[in-house]
C-alpha atoms as a PDB file:
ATOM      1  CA  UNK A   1      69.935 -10.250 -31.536  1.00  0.00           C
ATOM      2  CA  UNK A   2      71.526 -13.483 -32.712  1.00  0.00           C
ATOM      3  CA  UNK A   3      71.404 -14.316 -36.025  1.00  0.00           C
ATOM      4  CA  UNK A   4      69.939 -17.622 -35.847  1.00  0.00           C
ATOM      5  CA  UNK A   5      66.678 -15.969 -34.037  1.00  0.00           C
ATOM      6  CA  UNK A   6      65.830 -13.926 -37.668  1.00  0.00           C
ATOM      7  CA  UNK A   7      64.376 -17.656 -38.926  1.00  0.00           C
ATOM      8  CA  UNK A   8      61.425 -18.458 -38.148  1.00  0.00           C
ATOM      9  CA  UNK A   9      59.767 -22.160 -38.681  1.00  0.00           C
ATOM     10  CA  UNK A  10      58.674 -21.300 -41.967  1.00  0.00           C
ATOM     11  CA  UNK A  11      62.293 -20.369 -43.182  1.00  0.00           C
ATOM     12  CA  UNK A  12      63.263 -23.738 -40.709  1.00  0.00           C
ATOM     13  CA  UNK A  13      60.983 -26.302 -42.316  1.00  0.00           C
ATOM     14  CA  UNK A  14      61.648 -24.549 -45.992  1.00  0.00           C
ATOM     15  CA  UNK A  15      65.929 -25.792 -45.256  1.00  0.00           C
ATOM     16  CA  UNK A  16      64.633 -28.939 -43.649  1.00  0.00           C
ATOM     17  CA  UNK A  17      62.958 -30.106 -46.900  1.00  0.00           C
ATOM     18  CA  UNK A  18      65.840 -29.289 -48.884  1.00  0.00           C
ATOM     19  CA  UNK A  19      67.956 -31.159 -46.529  1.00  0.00           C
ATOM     20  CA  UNK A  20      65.789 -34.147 -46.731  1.00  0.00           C
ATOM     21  CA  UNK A  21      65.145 -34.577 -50.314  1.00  0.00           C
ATOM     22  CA  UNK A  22      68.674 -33.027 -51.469  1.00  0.00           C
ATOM     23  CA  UNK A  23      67.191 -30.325 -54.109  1.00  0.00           C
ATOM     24  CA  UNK A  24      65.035 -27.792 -54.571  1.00  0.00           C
ATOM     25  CA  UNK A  25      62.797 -29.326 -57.184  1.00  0.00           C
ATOM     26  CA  UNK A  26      61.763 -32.305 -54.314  1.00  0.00           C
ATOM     27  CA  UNK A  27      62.349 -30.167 -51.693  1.00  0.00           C
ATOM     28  CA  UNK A  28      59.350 -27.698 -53.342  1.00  0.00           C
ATOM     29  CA  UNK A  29      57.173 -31.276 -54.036  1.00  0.00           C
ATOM     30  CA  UNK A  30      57.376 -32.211 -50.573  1.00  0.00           C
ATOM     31  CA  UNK A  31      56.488 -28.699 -49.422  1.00  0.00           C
ATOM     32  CA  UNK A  32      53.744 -28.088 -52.254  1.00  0.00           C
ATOM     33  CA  UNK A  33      55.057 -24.956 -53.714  1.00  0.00           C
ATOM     34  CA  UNK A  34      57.479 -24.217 -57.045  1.00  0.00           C
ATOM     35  CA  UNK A  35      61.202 -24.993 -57.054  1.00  0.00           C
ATOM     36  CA  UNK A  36      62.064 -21.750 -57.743  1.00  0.00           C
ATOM     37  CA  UNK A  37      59.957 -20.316 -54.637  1.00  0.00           C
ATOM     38  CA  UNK A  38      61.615 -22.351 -52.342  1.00  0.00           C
ATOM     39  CA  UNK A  39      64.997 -21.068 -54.296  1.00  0.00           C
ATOM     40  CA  UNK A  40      64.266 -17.409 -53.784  1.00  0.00           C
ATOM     41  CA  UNK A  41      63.065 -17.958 -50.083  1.00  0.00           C
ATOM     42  CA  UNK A  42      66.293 -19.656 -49.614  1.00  0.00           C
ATOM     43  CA  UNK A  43      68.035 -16.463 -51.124  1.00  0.00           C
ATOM     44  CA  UNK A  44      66.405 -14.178 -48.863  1.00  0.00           C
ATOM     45  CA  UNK A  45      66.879 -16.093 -45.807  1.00  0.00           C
ATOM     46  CA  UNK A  46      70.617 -16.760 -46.523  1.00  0.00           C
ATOM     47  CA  UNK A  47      70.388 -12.430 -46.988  1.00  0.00           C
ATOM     48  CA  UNK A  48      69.040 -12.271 -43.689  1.00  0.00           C
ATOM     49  CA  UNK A  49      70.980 -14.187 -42.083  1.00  0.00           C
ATOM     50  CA  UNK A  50      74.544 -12.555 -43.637  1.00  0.00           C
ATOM     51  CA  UNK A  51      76.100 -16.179 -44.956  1.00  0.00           C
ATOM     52  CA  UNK A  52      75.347 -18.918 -47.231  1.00  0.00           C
ATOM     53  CA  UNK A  53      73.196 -22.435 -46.053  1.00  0.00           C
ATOM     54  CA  UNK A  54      72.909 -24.410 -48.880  1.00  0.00           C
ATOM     55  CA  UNK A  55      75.653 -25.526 -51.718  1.00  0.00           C
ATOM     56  CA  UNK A  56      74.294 -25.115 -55.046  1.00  0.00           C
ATOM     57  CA  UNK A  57      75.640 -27.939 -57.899  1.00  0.00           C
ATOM     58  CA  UNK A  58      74.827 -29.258 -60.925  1.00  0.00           C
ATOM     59  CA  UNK A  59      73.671 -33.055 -59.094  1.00  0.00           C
ATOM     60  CA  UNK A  60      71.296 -31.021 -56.350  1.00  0.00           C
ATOM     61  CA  UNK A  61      72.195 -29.025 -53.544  1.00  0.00           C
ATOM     62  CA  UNK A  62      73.662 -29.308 -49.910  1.00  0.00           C
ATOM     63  CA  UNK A  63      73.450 -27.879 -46.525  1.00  0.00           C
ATOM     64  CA  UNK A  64      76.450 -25.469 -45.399  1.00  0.00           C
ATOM     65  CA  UNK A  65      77.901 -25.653 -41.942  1.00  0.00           C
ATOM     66  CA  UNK A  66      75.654 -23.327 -41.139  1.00  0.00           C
ATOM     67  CA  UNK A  67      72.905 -24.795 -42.588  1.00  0.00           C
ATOM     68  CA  UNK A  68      73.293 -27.595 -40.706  1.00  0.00           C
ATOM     69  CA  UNK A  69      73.153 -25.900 -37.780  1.00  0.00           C
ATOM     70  CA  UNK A  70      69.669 -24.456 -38.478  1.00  0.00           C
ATOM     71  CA  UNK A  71      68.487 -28.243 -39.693  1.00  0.00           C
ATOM     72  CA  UNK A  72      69.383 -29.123 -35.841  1.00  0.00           C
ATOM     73  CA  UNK A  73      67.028 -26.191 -34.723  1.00  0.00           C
ATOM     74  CA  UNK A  74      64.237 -27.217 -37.187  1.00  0.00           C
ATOM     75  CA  UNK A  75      64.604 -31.151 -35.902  1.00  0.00           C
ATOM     76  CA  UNK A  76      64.252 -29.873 -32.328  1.00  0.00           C
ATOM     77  CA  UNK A  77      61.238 -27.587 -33.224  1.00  0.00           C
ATOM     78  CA  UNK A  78      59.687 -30.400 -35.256  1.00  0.00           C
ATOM     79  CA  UNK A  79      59.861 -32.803 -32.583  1.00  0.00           C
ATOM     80  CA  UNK A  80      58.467 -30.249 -29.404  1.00  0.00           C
ATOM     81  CA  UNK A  81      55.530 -29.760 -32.316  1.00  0.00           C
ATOM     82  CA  UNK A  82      54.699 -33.494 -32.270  1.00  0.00           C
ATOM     83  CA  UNK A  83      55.097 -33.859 -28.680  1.00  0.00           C
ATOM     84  CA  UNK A  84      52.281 -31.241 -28.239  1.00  0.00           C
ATOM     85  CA  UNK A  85      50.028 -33.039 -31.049  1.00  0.00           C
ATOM     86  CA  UNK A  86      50.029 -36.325 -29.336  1.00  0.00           C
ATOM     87  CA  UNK A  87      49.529 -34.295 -26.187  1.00  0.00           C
ATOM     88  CA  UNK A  88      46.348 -32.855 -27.945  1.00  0.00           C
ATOM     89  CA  UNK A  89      45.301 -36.322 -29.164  1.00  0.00           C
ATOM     90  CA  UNK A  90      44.498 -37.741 -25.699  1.00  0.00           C
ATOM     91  CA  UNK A  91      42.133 -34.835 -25.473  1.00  0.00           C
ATOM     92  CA  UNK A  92      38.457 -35.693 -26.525  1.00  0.00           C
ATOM     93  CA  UNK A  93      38.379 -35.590 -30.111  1.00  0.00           C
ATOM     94  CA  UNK A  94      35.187 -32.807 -31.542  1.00  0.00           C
ATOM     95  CA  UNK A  95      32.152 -34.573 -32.810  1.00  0.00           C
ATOM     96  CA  UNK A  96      32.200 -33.983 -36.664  1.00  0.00           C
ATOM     97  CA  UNK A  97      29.431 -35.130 -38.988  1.00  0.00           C
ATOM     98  CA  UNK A  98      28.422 -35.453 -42.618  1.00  0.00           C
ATOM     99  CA  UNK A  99      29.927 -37.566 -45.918  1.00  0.00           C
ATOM    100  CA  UNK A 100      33.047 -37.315 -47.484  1.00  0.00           C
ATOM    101  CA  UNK A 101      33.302 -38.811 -51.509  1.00  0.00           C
ATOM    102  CA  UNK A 102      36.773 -39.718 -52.494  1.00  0.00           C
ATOM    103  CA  UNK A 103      37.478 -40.243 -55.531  1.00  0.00           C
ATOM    104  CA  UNK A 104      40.122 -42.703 -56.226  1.00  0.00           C
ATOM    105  CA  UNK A 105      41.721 -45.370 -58.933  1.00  0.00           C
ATOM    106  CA  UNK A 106      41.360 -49.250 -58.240  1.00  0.00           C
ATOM    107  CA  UNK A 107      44.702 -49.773 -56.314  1.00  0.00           C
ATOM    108  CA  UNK A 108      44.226 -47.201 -53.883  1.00  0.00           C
ATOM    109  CA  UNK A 109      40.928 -48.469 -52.737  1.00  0.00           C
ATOM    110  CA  UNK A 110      42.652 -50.490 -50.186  1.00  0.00           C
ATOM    111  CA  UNK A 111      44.295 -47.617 -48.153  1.00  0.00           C
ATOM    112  CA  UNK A 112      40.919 -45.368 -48.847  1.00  0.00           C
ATOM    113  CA  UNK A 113      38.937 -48.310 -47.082  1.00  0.00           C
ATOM    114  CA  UNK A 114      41.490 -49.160 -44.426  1.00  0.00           C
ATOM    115  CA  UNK A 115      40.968 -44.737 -43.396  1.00  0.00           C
ATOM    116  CA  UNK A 116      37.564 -44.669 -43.645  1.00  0.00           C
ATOM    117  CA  UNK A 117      37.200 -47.639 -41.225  1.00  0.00           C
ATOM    118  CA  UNK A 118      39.379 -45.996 -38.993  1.00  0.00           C
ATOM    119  CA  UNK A 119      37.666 -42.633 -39.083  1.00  0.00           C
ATOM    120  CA  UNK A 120      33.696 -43.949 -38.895  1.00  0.00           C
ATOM    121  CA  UNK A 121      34.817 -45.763 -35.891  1.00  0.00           C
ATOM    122  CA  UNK A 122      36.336 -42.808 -34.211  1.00  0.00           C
ATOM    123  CA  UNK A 123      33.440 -40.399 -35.829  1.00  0.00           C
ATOM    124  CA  UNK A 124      30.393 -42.295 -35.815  1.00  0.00           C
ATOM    125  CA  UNK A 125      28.512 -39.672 -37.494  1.00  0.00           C
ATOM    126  CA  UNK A 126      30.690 -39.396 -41.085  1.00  0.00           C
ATOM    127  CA  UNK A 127      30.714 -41.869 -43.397  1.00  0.00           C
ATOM    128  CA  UNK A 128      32.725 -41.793 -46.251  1.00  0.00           C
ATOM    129  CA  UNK A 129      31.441 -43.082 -49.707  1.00  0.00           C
ATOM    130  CA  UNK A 130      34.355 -44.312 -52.295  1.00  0.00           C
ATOM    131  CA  UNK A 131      34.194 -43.835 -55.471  1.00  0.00           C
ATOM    132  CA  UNK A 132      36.731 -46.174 -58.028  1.00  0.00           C
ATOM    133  CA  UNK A 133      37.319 -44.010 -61.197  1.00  0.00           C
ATOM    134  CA  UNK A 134      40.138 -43.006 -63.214  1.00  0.00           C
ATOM    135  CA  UNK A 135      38.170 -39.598 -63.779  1.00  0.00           C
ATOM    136  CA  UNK A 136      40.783 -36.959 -63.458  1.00  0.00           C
ATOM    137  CA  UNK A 137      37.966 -33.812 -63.468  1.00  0.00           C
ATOM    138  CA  UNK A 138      35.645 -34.996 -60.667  1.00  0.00           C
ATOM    139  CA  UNK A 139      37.398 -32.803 -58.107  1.00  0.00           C
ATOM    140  CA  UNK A 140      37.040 -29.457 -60.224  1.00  0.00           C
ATOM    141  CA  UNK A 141      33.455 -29.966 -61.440  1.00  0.00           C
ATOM    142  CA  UNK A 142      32.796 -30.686 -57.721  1.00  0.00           C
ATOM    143  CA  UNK A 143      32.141 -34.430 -58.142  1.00  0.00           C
ATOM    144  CA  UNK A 144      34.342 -35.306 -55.157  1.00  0.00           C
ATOM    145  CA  UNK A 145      35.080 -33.618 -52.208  1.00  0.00           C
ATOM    146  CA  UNK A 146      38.627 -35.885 -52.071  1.00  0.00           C
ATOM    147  CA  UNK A 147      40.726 -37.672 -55.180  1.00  0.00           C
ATOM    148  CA  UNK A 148      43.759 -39.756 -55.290  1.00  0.00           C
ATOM    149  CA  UNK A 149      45.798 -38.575 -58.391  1.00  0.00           C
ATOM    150  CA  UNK A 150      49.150 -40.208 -60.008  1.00  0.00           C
ATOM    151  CA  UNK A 151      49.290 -36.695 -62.339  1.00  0.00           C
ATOM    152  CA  UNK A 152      49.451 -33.149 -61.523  1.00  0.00           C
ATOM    153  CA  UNK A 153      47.171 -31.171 -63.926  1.00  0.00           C
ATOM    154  CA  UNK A 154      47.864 -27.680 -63.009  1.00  0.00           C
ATOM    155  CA  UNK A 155      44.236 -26.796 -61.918  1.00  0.00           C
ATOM    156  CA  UNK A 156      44.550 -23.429 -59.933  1.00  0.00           C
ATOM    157  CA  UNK A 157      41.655 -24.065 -58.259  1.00  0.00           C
ATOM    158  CA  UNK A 158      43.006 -27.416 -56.634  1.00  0.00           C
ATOM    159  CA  UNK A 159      45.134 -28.404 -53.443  1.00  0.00           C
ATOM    160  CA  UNK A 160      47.732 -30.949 -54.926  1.00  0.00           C
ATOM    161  CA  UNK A 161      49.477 -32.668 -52.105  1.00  0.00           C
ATOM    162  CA  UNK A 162      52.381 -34.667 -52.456  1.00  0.00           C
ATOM    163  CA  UNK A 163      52.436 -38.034 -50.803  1.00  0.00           C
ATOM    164  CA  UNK A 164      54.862 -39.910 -52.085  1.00  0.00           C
ATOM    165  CA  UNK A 165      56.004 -42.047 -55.024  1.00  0.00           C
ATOM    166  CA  UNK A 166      54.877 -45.426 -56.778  1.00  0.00           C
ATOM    167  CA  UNK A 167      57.857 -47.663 -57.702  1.00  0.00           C
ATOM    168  CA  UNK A 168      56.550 -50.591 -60.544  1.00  0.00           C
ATOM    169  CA  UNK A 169      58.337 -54.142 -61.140  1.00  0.00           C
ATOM    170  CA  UNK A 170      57.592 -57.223 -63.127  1.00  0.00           C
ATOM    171  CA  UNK A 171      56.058 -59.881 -60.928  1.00  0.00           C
ATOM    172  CA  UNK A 172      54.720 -63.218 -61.225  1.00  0.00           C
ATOM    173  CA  UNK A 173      53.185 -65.861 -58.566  1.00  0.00           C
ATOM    174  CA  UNK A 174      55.439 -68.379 -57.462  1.00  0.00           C
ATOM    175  CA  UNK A 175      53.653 -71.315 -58.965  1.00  0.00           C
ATOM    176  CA  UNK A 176      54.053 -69.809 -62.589  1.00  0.00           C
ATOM    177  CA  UNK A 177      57.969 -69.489 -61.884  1.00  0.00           C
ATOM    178  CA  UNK A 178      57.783 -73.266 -60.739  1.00  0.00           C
ATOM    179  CA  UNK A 179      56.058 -74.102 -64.370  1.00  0.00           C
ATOM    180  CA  UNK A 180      58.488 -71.653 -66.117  1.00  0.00           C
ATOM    181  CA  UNK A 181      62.104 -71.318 -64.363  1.00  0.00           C
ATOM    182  CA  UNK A 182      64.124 -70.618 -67.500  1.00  0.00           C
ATOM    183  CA  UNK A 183      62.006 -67.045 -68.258  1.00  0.00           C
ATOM    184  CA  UNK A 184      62.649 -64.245 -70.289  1.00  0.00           C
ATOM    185  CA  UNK A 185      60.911 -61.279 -70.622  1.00  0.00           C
ATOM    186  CA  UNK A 186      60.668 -62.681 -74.536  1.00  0.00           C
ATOM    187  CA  UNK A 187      59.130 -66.150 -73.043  1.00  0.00           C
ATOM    188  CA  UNK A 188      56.931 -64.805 -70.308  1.00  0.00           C
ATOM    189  CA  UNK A 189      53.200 -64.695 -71.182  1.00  0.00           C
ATOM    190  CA  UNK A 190      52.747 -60.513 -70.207  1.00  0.00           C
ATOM    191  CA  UNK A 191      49.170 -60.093 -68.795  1.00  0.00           C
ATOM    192  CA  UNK A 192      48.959 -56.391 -69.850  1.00  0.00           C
ATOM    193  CA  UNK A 193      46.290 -53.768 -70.300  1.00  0.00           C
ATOM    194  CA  UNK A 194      43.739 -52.785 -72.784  1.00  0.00           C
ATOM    195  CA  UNK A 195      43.706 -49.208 -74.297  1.00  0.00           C
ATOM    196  CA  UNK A 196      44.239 -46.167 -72.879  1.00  0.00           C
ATOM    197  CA  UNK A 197      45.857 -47.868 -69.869  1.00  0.00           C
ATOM    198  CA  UNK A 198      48.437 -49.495 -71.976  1.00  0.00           C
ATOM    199  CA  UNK A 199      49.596 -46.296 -72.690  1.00  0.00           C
ATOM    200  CA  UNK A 200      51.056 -45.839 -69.140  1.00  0.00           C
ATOM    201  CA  UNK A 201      54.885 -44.834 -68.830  1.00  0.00           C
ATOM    202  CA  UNK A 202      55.255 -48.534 -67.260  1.00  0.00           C
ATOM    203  CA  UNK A 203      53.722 -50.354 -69.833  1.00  0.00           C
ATOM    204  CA  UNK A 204      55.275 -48.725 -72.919  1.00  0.00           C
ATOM    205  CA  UNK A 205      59.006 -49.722 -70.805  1.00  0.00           C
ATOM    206  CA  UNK A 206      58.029 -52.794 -70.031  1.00  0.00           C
ATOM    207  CA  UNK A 207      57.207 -53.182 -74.031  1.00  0.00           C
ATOM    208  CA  UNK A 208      60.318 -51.683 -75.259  1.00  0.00           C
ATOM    209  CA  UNK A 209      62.593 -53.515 -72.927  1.00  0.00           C
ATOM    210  CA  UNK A 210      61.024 -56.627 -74.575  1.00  0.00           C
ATOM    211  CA  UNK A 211      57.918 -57.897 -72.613  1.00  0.00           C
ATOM    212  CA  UNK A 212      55.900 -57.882 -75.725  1.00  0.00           C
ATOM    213  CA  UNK A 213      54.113 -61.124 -75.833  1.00  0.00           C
ATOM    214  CA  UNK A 214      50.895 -60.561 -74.073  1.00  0.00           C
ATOM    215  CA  UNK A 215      48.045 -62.959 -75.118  1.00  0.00           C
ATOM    216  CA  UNK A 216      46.196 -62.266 -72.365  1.00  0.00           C
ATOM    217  CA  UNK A 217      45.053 -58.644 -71.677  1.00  0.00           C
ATOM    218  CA  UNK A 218      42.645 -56.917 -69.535  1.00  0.00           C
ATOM    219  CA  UNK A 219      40.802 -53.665 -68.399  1.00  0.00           C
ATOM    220  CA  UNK A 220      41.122 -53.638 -64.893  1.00  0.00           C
ATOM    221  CA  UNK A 221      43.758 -52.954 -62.510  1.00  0.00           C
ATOM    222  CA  UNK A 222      42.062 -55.888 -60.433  1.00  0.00           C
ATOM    223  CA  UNK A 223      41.991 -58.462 -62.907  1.00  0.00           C
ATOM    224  CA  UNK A 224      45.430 -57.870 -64.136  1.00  0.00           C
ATOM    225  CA  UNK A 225      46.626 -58.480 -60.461  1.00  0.00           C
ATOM    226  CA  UNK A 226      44.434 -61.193 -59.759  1.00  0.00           C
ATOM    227  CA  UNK A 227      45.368 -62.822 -63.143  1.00  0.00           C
ATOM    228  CA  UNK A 228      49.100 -62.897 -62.154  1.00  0.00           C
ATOM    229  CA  UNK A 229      48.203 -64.368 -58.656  1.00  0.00           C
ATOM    230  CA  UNK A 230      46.544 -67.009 -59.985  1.00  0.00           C
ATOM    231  CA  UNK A 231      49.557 -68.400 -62.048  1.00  0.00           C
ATOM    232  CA  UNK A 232      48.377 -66.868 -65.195  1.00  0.00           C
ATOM    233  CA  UNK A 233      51.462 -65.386 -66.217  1.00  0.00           C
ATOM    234  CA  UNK A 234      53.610 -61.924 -64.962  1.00  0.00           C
ATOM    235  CA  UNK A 235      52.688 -58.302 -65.296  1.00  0.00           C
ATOM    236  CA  UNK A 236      53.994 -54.418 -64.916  1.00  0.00           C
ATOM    237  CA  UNK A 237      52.789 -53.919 -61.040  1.00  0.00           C
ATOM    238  CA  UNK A 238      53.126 -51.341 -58.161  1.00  0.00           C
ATOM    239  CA  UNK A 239      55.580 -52.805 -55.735  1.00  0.00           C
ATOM    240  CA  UNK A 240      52.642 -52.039 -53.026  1.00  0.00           C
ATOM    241  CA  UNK A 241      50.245 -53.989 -54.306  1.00  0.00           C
ATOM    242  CA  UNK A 242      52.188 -57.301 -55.298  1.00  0.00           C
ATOM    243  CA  UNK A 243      54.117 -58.094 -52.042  1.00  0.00           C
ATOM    244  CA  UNK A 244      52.882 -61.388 -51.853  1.00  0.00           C
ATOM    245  CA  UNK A 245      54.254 -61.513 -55.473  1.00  0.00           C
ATOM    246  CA  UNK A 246      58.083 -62.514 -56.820  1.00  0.00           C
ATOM    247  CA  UNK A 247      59.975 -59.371 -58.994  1.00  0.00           C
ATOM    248  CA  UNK A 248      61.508 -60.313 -62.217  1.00  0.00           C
ATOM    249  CA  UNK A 249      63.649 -58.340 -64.375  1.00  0.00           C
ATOM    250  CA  UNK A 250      64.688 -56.116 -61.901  1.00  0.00           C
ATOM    251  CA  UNK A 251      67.149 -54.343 -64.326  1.00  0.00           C
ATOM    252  CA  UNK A 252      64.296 -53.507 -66.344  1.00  0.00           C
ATOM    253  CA  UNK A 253      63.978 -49.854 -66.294  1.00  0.00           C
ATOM    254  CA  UNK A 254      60.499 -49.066 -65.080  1.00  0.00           C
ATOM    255  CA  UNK A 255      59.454 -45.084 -64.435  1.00  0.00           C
ATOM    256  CA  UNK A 256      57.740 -44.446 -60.719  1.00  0.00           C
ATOM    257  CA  UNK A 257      54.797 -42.433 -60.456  1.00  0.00           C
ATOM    258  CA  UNK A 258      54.015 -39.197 -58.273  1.00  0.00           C
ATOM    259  CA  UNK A 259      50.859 -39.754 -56.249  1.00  0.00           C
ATOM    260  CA  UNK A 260      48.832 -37.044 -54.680  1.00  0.00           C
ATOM    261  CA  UNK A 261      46.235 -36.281 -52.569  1.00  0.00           C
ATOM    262  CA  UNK A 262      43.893 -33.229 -54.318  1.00  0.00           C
ATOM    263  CA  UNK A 263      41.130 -31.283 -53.080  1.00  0.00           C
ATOM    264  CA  UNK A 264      39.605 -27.646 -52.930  1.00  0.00           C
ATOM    265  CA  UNK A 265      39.806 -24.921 -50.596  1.00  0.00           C
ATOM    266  CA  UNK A 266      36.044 -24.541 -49.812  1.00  0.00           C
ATOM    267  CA  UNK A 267      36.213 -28.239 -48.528  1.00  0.00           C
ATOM    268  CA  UNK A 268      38.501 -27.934 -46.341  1.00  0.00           C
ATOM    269  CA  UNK A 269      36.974 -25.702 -44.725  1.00  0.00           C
ATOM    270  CA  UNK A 270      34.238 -28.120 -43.948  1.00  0.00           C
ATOM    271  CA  UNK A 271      35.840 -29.801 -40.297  1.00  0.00           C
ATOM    272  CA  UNK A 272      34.692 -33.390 -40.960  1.00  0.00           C
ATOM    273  CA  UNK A 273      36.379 -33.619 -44.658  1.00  0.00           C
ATOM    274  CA  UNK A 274      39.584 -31.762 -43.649  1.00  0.00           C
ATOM    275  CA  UNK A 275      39.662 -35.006 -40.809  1.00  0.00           C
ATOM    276  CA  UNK A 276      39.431 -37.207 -43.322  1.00  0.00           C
ATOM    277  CA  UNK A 277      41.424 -35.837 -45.188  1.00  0.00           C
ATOM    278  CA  UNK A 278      44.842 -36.054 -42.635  1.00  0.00           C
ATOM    279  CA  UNK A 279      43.848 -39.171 -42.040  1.00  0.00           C
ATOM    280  CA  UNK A 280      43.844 -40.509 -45.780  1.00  0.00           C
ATOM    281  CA  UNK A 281      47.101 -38.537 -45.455  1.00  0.00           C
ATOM    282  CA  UNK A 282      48.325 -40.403 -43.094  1.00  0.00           C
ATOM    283  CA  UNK A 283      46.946 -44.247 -44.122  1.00  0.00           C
ATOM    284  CA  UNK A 284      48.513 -43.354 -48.388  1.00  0.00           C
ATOM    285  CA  UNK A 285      52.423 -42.281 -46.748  1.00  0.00           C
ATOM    286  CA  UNK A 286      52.294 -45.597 -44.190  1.00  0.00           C
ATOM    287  CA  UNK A 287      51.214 -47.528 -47.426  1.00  0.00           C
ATOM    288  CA  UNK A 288      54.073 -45.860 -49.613  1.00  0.00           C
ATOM    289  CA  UNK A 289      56.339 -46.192 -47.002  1.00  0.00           C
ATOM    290  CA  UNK A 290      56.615 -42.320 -46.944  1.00  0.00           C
ATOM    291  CA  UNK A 291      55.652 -41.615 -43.132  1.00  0.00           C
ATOM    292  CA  UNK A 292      59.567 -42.227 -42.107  1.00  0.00           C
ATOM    293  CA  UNK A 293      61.496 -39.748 -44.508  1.00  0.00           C
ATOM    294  CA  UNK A 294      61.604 -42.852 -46.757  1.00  0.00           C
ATOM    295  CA  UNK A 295      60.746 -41.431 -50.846  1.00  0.00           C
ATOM    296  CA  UNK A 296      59.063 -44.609 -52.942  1.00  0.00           C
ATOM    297  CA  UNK A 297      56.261 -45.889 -54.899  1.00  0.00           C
ATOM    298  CA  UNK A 298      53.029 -44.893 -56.121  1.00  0.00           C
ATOM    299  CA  UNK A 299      50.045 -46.287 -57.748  1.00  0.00           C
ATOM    300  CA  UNK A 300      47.905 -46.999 -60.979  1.00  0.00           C
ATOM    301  CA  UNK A 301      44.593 -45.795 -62.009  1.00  0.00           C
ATOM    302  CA  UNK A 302      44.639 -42.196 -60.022  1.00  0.00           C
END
């Protein structure tokens, strides 16, 4: 038997992470599972198969001639799969029923609306009921059957998957730039956020890197964004959620976030929530530009 034939997709879609994010410690976030798992499958695969696939180096990892080679096999098989799903989607889609609660922070309620329009139109007996909290135990004490998190917390118990990542900027509304065009981040009136949320890895930056002056300050996500849109002054934003904005400072060092989709098991076994739930899927990767092998942004408040 040929060689290649001793992989099957599992090993194939394990190599075409790592080819795609360029390391094993992306490669296992993409995939859901621990770095070094996807390191030791790698090992036994590359035992298998007699020869090495991937180049291990201190900057990440990459794909061996060989390697390659399978990545072509697991493109191929990746594409016949879609093929057959969007077969599969002209077929009637099964009635499914009942409520879903997501749980989600303020700037995601966009992309939780924009999927749960689309699903109660093509399931006209779910609904889906949104609730906007930064409550980070809903999911385990079963107070949602769906969250939207920017932190992984461990939990056993939980599905964390990984959607994508939030990228932050400084932005400020055209008019303000117009009534201030010789700003600094010393100068600029900072429209920042009231404790705990100041505390956020972007805001602290943002403060160190000088963006200190901040008369103005706010608990909401909302307000904060709506402040700087009405010519109020700038503030530390997710590049998703200010594109009608201007980015200033753009050598300012500002950390992205991880966002995730959670849930548990027992839910998804429940048809109608496990819809919803590739469908949120689907709506958050298009929103962080993640549904094309692209890798950015994320979002506040998860």
């Amino acid at each position: 038997m040929h060689k290649a034939a001793q992989a099957n997709w599992d090993d194939l879609r394990l190599l075409l992470a790592v080819s795609r994010r360029g390391s094993f410690l992306r490669a296992g976030e993409l995939l859901g599972i621990a770095p070094s798992t996807v390191s030791r499958r790698l090992s036994q695969l590359e035992a298998a198969l007699g020869e090495p696939l991937v180049e291990r180096g201190v900057a990440g990892c990459w794909l061996t001639a060989r390697g390659q080679a399978l990545v072509e096999v697991a493109l191929a098989a990746e594409a016949g799969m879609r093929r057959q799903t969007r077969a599969g989607a002209s077929e009637p889609a099964p009635a499914l029923s009942g409520s879903v609660l997501v749980s989600a922070g303020e700037g995601f309620a966009n992309a939780v609306l924009d999927a749960a329009s689309q699903f109660t139109e093509l399931h006209p007996g779910c609904s889906v009921e949104l609730s906007v909290t930064g409550e980070f135990h809903s999911i385990a004490r079963g107070g949602a059957d769906i969250a939207i998190r920017t932190a992984h917390l461990g939990e056993p118990s939980l599905i964390y998957r990984p959607i994508g990542r939030l990228g932050y900027g400084v932005f400020a509304a055209a008019g303000y730039l117009q009534r201030f065009p010789q700003l600094t981040p010393a100068t600029a009136v900072n429209i920042t956020l009231l404790p705990p949320l100041d505390a956020l890895a972007q805001q602290r930056a943002a403060k160190a890197a000088g963006l200190g002056r901040a008369p103005i300050r706010v608990n909401s996500f909302s307000a904060q964004l709506e402040a700087v849109r009405r010519g109020l002054g700038v503030a530390v934003l997710p590049r998703v959620l200010a594109q009608d904005l201007i980015e200033l400072f753009t050598d300012l060092p500002l950390p992205d976030l991880e966002v995730y989709l959670v849930t548990r098991p027992q839910a998804l076994k429940q048809p109608h929530i496990r819809g919803f739930f590739s469908s949120l899927e689907a709506m958050l990767q298009h929103a962080l530009g993640t549904d094309h092998g692209q890798h950015p942004p994320g979002q506040p408040g998860g």
